[in-house]
Protein backbone atom coordinates (compact mmCIF):
# COMPACT_ATOMS: atom_id res chain seq x y z
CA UNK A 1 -44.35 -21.06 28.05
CA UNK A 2 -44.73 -17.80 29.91
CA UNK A 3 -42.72 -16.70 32.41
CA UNK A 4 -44.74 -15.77 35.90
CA UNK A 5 -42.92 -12.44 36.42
CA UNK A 6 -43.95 -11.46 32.32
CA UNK A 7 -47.40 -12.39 33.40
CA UNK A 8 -47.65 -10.45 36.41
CA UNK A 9 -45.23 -7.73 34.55
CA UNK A 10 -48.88 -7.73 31.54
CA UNK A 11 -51.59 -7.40 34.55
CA UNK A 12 -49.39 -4.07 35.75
CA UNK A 13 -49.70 -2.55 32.38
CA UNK A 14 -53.30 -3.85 32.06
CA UNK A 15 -54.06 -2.27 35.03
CA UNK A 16 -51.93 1.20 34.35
CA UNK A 17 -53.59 1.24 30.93
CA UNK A 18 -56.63 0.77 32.32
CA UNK A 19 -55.49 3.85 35.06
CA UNK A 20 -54.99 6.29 31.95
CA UNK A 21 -58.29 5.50 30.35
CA UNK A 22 -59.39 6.77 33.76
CA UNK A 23 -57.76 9.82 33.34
CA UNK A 24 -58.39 10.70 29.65
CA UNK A 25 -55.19 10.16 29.01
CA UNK A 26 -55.64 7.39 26.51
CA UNK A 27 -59.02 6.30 24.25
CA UNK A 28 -59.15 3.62 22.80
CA UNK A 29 -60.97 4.87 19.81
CA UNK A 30 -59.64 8.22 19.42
CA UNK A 31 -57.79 9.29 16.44
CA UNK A 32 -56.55 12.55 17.28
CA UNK A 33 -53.25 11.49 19.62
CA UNK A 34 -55.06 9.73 22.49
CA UNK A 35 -56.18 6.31 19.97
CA UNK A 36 -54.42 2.84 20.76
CA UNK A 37 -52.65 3.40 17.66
CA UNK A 38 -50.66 6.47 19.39
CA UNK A 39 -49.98 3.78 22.56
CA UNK A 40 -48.68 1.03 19.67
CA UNK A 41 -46.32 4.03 18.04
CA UNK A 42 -44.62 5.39 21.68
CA UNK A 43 -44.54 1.55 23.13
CA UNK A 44 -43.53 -0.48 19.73
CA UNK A 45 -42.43 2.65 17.67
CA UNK A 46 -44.90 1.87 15.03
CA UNK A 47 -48.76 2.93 14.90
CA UNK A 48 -50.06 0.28 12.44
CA UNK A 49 -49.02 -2.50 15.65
CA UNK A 50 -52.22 -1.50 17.67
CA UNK A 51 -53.66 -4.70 17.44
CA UNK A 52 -50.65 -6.15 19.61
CA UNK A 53 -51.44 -3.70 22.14
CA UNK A 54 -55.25 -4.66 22.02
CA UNK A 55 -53.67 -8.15 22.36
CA UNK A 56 -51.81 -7.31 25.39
CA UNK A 57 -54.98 -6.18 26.94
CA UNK A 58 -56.77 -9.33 25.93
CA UNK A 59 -56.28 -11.54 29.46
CA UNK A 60 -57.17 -14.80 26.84
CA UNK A 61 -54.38 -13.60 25.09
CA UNK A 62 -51.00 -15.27 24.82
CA UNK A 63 -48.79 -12.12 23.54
CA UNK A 64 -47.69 -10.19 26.61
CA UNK A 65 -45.43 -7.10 26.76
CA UNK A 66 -41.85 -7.35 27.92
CA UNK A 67 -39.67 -5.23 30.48
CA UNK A 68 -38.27 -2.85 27.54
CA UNK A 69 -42.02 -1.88 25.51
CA UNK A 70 -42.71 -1.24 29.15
CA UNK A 71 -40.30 0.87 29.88
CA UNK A 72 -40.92 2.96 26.91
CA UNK A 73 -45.04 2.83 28.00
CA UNK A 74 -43.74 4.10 31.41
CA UNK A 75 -41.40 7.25 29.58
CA UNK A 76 -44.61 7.85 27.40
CA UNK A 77 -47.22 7.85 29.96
CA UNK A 78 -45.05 9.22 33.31
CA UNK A 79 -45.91 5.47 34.90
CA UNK A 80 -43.66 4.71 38.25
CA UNK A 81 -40.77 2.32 36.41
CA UNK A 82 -40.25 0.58 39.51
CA UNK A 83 -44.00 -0.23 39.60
CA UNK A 84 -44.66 -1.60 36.20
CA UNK A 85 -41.28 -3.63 36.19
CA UNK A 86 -40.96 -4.76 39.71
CA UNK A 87 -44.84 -4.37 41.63
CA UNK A 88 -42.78 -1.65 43.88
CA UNK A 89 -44.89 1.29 44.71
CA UNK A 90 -47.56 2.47 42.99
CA UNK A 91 -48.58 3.40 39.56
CA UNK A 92 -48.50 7.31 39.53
CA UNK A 93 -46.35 7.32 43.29
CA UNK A 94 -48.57 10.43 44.97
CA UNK A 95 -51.67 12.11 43.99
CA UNK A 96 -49.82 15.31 44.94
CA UNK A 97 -50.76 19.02 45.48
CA UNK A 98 -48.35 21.97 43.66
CA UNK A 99 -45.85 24.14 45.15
CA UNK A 100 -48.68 27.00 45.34
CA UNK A 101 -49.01 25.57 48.71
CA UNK A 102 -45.42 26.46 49.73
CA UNK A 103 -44.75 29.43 47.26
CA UNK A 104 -48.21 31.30 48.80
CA UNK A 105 -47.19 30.02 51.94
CA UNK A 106 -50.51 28.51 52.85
CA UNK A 107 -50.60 27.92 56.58
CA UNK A 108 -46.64 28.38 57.69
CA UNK A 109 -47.28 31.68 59.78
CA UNK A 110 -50.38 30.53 61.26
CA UNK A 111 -49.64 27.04 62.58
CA UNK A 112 -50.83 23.16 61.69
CA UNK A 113 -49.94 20.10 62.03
CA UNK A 114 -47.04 19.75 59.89
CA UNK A 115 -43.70 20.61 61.02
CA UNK A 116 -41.66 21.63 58.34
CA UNK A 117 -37.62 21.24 58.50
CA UNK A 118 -34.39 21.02 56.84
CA UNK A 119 -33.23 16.89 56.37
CA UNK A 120 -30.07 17.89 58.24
CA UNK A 121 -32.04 18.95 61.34
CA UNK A 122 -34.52 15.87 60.73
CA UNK A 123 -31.30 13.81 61.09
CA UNK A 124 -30.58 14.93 63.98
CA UNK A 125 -33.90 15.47 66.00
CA UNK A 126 -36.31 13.64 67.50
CA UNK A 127 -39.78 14.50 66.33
CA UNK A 128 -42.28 15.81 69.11
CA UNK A 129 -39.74 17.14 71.29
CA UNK A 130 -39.50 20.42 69.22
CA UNK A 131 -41.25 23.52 70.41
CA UNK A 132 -43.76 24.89 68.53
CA UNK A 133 -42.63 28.66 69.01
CA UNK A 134 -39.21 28.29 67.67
CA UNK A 135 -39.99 25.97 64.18
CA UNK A 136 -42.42 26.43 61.41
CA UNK A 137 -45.83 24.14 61.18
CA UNK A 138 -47.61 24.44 58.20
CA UNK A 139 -51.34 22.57 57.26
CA UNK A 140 -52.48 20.64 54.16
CA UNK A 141 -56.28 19.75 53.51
CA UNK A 142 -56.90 16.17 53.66
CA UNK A 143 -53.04 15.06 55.63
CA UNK A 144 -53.97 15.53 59.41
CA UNK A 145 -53.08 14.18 62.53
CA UNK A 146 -49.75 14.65 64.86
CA UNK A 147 -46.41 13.29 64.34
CA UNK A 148 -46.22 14.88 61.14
CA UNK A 149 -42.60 16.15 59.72
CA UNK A 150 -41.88 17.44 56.23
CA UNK A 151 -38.37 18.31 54.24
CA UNK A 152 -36.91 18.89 51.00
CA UNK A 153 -35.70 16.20 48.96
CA UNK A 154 -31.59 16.57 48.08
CA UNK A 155 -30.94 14.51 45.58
CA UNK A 156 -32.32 12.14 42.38
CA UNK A 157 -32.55 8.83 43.93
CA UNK A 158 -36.23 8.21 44.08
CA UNK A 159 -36.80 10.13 40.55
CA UNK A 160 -38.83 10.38 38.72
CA UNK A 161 -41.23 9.47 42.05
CA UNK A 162 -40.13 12.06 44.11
CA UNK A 163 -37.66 14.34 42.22
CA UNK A 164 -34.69 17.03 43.43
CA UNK A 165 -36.50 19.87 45.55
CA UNK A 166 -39.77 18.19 45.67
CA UNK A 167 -40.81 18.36 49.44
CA UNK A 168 -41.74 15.50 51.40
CA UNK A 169 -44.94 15.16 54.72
CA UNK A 170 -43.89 12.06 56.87
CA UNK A 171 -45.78 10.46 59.42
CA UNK A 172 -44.14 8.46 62.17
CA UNK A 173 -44.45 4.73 62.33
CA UNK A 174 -44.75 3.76 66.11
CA UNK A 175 -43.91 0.03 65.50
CA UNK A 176 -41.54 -1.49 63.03
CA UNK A 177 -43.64 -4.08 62.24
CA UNK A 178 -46.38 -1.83 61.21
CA UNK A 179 -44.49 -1.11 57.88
CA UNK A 180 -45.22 -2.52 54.59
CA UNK A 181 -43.06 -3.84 52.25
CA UNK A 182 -42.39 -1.91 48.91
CA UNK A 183 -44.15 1.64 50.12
CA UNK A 184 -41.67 4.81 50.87
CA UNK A 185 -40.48 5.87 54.03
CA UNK A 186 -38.22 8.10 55.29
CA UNK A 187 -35.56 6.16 57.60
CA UNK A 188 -33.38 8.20 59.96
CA UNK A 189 -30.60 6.46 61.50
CA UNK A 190 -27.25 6.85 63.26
CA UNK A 191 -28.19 10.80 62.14
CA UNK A 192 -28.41 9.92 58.52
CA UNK A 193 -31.58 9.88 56.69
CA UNK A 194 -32.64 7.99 53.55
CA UNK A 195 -36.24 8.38 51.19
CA UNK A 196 -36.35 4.82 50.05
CA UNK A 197 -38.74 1.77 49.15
CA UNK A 198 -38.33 -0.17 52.09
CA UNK A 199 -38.61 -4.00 52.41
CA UNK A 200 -38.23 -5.70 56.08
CA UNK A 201 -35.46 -7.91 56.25
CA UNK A 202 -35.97 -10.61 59.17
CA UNK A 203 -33.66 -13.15 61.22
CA UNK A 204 -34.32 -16.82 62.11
CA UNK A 205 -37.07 -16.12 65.31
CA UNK A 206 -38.98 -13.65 63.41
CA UNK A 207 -37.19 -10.09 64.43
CA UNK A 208 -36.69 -7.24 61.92
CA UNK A 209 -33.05 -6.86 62.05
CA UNK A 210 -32.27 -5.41 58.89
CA UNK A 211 -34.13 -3.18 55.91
CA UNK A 212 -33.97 -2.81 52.39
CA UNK A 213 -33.62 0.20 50.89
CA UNK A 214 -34.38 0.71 47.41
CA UNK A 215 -34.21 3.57 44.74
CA UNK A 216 -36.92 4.35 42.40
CA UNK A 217 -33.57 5.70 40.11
CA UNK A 218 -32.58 1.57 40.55
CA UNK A 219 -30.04 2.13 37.45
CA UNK A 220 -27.94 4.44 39.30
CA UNK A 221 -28.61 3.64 42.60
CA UNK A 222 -28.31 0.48 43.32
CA UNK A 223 -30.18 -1.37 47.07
CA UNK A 224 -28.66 -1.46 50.18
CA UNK A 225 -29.30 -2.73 53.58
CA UNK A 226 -29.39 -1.07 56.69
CA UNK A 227 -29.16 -1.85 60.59
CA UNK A 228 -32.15 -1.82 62.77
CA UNK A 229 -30.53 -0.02 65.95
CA UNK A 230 -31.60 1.94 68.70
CA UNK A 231 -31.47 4.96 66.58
CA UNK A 232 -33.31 3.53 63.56
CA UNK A 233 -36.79 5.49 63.24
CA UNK A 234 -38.93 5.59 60.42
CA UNK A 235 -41.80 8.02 58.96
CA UNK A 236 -43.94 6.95 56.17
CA UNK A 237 -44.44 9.35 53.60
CA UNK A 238 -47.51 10.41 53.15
CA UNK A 239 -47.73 13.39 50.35
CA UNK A 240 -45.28 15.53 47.83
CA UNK A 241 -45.06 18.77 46.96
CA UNK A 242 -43.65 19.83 43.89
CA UNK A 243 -42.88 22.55 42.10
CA UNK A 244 -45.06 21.98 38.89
């Protein structure tokens, strides 16, 4: 019999396959590198086994795919590993704009709605009381509204979701039980700031007490759990930039 989590594990790659069809990435009929054929050869390492991919995507089916052929679909096809293994996140992470927007320096000299920062002074400030005269606000189409913060990513521990450099727009969360399990936040606390999955962690009459913080980069970094204090704030984030 099945296992639940390899069923719900097939309806992710179903659904990511079905994503990349979307995008032209794969056709089913093609025969010139896009074909279910070239899926078989990068996911089972052989292109004569496209009938058990067809048979993955057959929901009748009993054949699923398991955690490592997904794995290598998710290498092949740039698919959030943390996603298609686990149901954290989403499929692609961001539908993100490039770094022409920093690197032209689209709206930084002429204000917006985006303050943009270093994470060491994000540690240690609290958003809103700023003045506008002495930091930098930039604007990008589509992300508006106030109590918006952005800052560059140090480090690899949500890659290859958000990756070393890429720059992050946050949005404050007013209420800690507005947040949603398994999306990324930013959570500043104690002057220490993480870019994490989060998951709330509850006591016995209901209170958040405690969060989960969880790397997309799971095999080197491995979850940890953090205080809810009176310092604890947390910004969901909302858009990447990267330098692509």
């Amino acid at each position: 019999m099945i296992k639940e989590d390899r069923i719900e594990l097939n309806k992710r790659f179903m659904h990511a396959f079905k994503l990349l069809e979307e995008r032209g990435a794969i056709v089913k009929n093609d025969r010139s590198g896009k074909g279910v054929g070239d899926v078989a050869e990068k996911v089972l390492g052989n292109k004569a086994y496209g009938h058990i991919v067809r048979a993955f995507l057959n929901p009748g089916s009993k054949r699923v795919i398991d955690y490592g052929q997904a794995q290598s679909f998710c290498r092949a096809y740039d698919i959030n590993e943390a996603w298609l293994l686990h149901g954290i996140g989403n499929p692609f992470g961001f539908e993100a704009p490039g770094d022409a927007f920093l690197n032209d320096k689209v709206g930084l000299t002429g204000g917006g709605n985006i303050l943009y920062t270093t994470i060491r002074a994000f540690a240690g400030s609290t958003l809103g009381d700023e003045s506008r005269e002495d930091n930098t606000y930039f604007s990008i189409p589509g992300v508006s509204g106030t109590g918006l913060v952005a800052f560059q990513i140090d480090g690899n521990s949500m890659d290859p979701v958000i990756r070393h450099g890429d720059i992050v727009v946050c949005k404050s969360v007013e209420n800690l039980n507005d947040i949603r399990d398994n999306e990324i936040y930013a959570v500043r606390s104690n002057g220490s700031v993480w870019v994490k999955y989060v998951q709330k962690i509850f006591n016995n009459r209901g209170r958040i007490t405690r969060l989960k913080l969880i790397s997309a980069n799971y095999f080197d970094n491995d979850p940890f759990e953090e205080e809810v204090n009176e310092t604890t704030r947390l910004y969901k984030v909302v858009r990447k930039i990267s330098n692509i």
